[in-house]
N, C-alpha and C. Protein backbone atom coordinates (compact mmCIF):
# COMPACT_ATOMS: atom_id res chain seq x y z
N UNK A 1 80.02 58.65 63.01
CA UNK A 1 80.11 57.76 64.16
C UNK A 1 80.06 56.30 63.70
N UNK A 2 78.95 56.13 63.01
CA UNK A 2 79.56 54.54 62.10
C UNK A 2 79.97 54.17 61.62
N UNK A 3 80.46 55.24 60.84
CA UNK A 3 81.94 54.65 60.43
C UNK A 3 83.33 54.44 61.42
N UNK A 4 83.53 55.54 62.29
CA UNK A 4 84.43 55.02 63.39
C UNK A 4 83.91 53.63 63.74
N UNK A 5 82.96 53.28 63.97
CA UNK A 5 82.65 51.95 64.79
C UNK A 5 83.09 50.91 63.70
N UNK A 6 82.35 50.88 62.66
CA UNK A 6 82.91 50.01 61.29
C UNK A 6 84.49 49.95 61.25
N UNK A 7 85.04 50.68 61.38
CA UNK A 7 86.97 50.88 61.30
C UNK A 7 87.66 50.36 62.35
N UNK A 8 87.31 50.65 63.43
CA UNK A 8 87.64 50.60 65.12
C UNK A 8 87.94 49.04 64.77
N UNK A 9 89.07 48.53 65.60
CA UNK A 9 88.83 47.14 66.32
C UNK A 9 88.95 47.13 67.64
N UNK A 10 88.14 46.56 68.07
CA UNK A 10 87.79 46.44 69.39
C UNK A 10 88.66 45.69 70.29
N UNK A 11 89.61 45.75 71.04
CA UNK A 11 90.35 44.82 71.53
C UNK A 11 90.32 44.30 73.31
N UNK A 12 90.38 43.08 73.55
CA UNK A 12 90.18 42.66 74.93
C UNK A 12 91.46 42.24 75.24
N UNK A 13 92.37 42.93 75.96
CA UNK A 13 93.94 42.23 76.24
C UNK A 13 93.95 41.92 77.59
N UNK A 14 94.74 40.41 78.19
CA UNK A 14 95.04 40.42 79.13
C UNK A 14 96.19 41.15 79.61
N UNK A 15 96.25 40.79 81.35
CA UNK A 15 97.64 41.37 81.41
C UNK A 15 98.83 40.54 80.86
N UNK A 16 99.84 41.25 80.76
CA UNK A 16 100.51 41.01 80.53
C UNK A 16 101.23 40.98 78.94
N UNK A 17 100.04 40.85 78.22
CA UNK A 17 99.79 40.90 76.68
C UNK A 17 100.47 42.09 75.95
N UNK A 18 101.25 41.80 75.07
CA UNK A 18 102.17 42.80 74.69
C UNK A 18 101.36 43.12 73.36
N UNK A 19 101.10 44.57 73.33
CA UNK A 19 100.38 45.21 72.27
C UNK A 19 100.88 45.51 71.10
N UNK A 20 102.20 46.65 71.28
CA UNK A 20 103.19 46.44 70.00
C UNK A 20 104.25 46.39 70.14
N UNK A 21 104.99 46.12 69.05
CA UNK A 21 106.50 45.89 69.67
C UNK A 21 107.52 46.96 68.85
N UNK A 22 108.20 47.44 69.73
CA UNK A 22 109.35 48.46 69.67
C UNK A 22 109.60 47.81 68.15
N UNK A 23 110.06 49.11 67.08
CA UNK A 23 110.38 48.87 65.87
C UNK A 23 109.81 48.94 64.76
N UNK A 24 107.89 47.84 65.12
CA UNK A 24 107.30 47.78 63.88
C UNK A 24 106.35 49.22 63.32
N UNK A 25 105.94 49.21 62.42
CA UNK A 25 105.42 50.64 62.12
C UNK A 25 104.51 50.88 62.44
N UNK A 26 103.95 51.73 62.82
CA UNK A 26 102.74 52.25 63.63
C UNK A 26 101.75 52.71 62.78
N UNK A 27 100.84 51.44 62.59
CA UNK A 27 99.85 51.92 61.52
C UNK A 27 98.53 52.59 62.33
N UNK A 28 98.10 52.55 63.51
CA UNK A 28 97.19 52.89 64.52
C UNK A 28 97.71 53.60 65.48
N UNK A 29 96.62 53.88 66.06
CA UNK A 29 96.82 54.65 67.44
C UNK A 29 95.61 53.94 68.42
N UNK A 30 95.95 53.99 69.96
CA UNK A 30 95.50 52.92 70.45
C UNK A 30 94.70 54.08 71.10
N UNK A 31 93.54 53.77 71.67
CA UNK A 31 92.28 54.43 73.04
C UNK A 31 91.93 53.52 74.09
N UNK A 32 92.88 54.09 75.18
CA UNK A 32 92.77 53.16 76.53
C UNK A 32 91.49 53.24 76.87
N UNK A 33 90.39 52.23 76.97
CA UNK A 33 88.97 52.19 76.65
C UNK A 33 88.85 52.39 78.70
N UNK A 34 89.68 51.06 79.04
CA UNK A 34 89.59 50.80 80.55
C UNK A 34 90.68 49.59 80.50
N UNK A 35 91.26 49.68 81.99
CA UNK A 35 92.97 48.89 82.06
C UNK A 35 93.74 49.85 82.38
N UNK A 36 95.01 49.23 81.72
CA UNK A 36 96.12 50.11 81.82
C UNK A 36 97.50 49.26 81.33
N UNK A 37 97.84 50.54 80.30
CA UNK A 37 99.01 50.07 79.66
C UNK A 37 100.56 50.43 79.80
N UNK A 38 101.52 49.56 79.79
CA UNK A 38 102.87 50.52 79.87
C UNK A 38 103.66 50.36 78.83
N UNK A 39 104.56 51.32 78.59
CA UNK A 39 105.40 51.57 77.51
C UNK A 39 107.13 51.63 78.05
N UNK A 40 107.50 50.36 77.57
CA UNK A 40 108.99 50.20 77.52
C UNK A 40 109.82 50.43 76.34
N UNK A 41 111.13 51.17 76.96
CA UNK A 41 111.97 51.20 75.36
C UNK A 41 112.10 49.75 75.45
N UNK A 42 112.70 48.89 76.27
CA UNK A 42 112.95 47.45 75.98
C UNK A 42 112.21 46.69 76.71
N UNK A 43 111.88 45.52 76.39
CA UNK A 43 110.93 44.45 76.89
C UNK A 43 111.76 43.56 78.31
N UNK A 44 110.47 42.92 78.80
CA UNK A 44 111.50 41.99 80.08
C UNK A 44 112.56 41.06 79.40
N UNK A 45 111.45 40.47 78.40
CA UNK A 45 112.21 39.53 77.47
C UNK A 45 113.46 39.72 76.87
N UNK A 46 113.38 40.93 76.06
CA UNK A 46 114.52 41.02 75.81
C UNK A 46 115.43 41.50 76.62
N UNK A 47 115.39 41.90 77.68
CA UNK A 47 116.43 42.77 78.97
C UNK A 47 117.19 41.16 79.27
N UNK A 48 116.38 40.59 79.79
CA UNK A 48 116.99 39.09 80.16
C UNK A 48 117.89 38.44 78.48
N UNK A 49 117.27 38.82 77.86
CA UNK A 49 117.84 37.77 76.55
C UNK A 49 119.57 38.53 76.08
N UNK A 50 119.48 39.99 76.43
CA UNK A 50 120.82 40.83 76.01
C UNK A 50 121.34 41.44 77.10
N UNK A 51 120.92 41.35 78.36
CA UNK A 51 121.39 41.25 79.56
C UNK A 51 121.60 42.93 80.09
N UNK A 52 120.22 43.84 79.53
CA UNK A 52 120.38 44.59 79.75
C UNK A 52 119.57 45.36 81.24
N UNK A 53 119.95 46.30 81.89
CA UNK A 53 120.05 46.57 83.47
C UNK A 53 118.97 47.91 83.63
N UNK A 54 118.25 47.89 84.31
CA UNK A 54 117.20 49.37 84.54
C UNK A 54 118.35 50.71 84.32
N UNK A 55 119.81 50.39 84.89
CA UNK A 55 119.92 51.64 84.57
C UNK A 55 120.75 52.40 83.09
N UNK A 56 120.26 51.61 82.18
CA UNK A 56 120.10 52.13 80.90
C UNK A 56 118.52 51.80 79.92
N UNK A 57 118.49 51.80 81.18
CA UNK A 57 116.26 51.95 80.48
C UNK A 57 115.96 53.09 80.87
N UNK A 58 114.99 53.76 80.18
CA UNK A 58 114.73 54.70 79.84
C UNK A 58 113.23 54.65 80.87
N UNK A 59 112.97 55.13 81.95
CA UNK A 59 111.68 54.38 82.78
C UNK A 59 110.59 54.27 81.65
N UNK A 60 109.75 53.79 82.33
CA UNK A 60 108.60 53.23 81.85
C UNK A 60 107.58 54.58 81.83
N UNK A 61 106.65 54.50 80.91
CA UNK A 61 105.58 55.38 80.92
C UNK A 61 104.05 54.64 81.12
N UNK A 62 103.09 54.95 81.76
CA UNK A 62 102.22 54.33 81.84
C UNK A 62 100.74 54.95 81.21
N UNK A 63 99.52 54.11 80.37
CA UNK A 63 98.86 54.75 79.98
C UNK A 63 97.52 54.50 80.50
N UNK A 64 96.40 55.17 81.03
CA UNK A 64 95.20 54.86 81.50
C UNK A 64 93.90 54.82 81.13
N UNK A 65 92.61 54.77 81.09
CA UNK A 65 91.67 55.04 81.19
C UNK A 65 91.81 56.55 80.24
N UNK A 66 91.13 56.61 79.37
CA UNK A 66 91.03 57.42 78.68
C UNK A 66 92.30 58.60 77.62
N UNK A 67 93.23 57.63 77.84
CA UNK A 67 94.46 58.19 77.13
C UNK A 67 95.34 57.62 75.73
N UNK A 68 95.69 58.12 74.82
CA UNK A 68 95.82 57.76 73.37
C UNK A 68 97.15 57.73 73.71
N UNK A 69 97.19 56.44 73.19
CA UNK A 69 99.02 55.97 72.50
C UNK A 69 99.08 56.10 71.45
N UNK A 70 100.64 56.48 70.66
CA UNK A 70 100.52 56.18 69.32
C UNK A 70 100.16 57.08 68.76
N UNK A 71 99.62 58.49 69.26
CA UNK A 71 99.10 59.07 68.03
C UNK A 71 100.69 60.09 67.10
N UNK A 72 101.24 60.32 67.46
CA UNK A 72 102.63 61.07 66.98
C UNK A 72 103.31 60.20 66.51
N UNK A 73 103.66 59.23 66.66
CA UNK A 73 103.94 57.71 65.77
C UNK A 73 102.97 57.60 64.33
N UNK A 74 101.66 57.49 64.73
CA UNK A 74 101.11 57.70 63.72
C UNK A 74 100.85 58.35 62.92
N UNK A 75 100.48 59.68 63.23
CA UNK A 75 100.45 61.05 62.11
C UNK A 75 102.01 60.99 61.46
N UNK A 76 103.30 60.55 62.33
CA UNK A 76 104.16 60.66 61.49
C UNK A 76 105.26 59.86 60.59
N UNK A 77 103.85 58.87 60.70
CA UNK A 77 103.82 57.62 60.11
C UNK A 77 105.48 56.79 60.33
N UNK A 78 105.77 56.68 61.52
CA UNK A 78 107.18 57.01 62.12
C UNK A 78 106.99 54.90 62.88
N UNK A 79 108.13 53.82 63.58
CA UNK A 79 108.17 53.13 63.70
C UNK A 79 108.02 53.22 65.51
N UNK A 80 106.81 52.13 65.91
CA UNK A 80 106.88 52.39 67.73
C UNK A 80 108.43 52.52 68.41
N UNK A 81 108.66 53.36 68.83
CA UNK A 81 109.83 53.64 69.68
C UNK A 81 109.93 52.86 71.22
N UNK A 82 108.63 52.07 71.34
CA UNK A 82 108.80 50.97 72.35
C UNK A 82 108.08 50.32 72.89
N UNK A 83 107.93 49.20 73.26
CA UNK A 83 107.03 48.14 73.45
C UNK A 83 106.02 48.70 74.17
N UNK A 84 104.83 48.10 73.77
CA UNK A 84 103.50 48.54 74.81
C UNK A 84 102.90 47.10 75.02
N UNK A 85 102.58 46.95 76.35
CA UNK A 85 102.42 45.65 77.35
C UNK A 85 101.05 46.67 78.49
N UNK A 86 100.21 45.32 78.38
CA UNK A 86 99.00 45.80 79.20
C UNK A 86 99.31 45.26 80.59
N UNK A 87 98.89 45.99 81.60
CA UNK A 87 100.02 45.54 83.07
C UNK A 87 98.36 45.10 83.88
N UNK A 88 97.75 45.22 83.21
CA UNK A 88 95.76 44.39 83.81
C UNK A 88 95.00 44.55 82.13
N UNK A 89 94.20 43.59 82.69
CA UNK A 89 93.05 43.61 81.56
C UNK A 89 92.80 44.58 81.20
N UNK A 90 92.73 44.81 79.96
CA UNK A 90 92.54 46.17 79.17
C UNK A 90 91.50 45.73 78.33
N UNK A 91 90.91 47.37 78.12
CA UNK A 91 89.81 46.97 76.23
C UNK A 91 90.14 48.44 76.08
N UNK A 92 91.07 47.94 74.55
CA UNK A 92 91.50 49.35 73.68
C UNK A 92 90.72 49.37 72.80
N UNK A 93 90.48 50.70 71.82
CA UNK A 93 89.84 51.22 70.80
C UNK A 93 91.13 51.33 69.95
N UNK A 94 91.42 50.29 68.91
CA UNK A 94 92.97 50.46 67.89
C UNK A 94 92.41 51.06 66.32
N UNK A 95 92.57 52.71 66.56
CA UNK A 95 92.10 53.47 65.34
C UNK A 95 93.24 53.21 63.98
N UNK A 96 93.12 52.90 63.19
CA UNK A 96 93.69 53.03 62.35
C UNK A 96 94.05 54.39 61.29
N UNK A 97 95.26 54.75 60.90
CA UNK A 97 95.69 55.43 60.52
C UNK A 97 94.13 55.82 59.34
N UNK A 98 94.31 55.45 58.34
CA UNK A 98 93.47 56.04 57.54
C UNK A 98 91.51 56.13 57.58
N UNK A 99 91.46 55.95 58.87
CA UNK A 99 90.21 55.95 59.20
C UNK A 99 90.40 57.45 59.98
N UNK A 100 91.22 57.40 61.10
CA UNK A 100 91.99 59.23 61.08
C UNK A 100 91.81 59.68 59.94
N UNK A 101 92.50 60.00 59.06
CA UNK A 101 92.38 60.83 57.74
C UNK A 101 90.89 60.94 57.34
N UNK A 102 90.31 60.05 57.10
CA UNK A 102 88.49 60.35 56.50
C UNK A 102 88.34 61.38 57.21
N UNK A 103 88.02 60.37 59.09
CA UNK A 103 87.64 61.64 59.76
C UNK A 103 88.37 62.92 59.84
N UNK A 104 89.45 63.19 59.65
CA UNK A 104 90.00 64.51 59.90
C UNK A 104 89.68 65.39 58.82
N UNK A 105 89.43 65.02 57.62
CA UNK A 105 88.92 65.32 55.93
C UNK A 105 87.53 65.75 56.54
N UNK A 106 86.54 64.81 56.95
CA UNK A 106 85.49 65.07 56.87
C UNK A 106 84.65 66.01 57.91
N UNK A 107 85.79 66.14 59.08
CA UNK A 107 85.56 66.49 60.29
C UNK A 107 86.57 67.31 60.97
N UNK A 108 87.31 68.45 60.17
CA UNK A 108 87.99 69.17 61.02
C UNK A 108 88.13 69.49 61.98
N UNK A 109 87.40 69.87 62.90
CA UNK A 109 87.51 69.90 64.17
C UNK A 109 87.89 68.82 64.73
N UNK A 110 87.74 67.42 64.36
CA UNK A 110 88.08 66.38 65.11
C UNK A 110 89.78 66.67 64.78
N UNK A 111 90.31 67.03 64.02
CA UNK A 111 91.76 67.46 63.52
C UNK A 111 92.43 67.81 64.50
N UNK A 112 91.40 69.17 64.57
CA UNK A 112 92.28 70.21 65.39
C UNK A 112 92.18 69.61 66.78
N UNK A 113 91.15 69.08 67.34
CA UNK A 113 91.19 68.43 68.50
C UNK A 113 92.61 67.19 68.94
N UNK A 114 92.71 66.67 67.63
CA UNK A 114 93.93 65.53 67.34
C UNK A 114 95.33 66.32 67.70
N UNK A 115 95.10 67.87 67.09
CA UNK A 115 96.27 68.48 66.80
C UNK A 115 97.01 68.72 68.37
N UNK A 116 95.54 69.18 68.84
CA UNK A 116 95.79 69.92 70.29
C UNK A 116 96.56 68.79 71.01
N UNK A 117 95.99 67.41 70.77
CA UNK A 117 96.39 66.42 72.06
C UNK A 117 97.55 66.00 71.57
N UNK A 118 97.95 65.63 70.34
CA UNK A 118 99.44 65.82 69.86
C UNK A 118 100.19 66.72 70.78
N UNK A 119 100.42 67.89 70.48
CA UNK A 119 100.76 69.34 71.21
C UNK A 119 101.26 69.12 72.77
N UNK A 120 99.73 68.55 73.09
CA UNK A 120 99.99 68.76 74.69
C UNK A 120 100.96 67.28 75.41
N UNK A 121 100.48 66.27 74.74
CA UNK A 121 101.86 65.12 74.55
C UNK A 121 103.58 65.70 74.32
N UNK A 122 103.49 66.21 73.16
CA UNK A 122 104.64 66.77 72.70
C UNK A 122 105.53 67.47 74.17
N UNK A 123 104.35 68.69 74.35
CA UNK A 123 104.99 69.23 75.38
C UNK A 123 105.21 68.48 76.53
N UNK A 124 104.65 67.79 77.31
CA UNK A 124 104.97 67.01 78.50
C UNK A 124 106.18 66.82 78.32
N UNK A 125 106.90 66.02 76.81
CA UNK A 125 108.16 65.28 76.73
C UNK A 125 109.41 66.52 77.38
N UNK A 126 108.65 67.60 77.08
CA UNK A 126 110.20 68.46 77.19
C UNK A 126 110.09 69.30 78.50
């Protein structure tokens, strides 16, 4: 447990505050502490800047109170597939990739618990 806390960064985002951006590599996985976050393939910014229209956006996904972004990005050490923007004040828990690994080494079950919520993400998509 202190070591999660030692690793953890603690984050206070306003709204509006764009968390990551479509593209860069996903070294973490985020824990919606309290707030709420959404996930765009493309940003406002850029929709206006390349003049692109809702109906080749892909809707929006939204994340809440107790729900992990990022983690299938991260285990597969793969690049965010799309912007994440806090739509109210948020405070995330931003785990970092190899602080996962200790714990999953040291703490299997926390693994398999990882594995399961992977899984059940996965499936929603399809």
């Amino acid at each position: 447990v202190h070591f999660l806390t030692w690793t953890t960064e603690w984050m206070h985002v306003e709204a509006a505050e764009e968390i990551v951006q479509k593209g860069t590599t996903c070294d973490s996985l985020y824990v919606v502490l309290n707030g709420r976050l959404r996930a765009h393939q493309v940003s406002k910014a850029r929709r206006r800047a390349i003049g692109v229209t809702w109906s080749n956006v892909i809707p929006p996904e939204e994340f809440g109170r107790g729900k992990i972004i990022g983690e299938v990005e991260a285990l597969a050490r793969s690049k965010w597939p799309f912007d994440v923007f806090a739509i109210r004040q948020s405070e995330l828990a931003k785990v970092p990739i190899s602080t996962l690994e200790t714990v999953v080494q040291n703490y299997p079950s926390a693994g398999l618990f990882l594995a399961r919520t992977v899984a059940c993400h996965v499936e929603s998509l399809h």
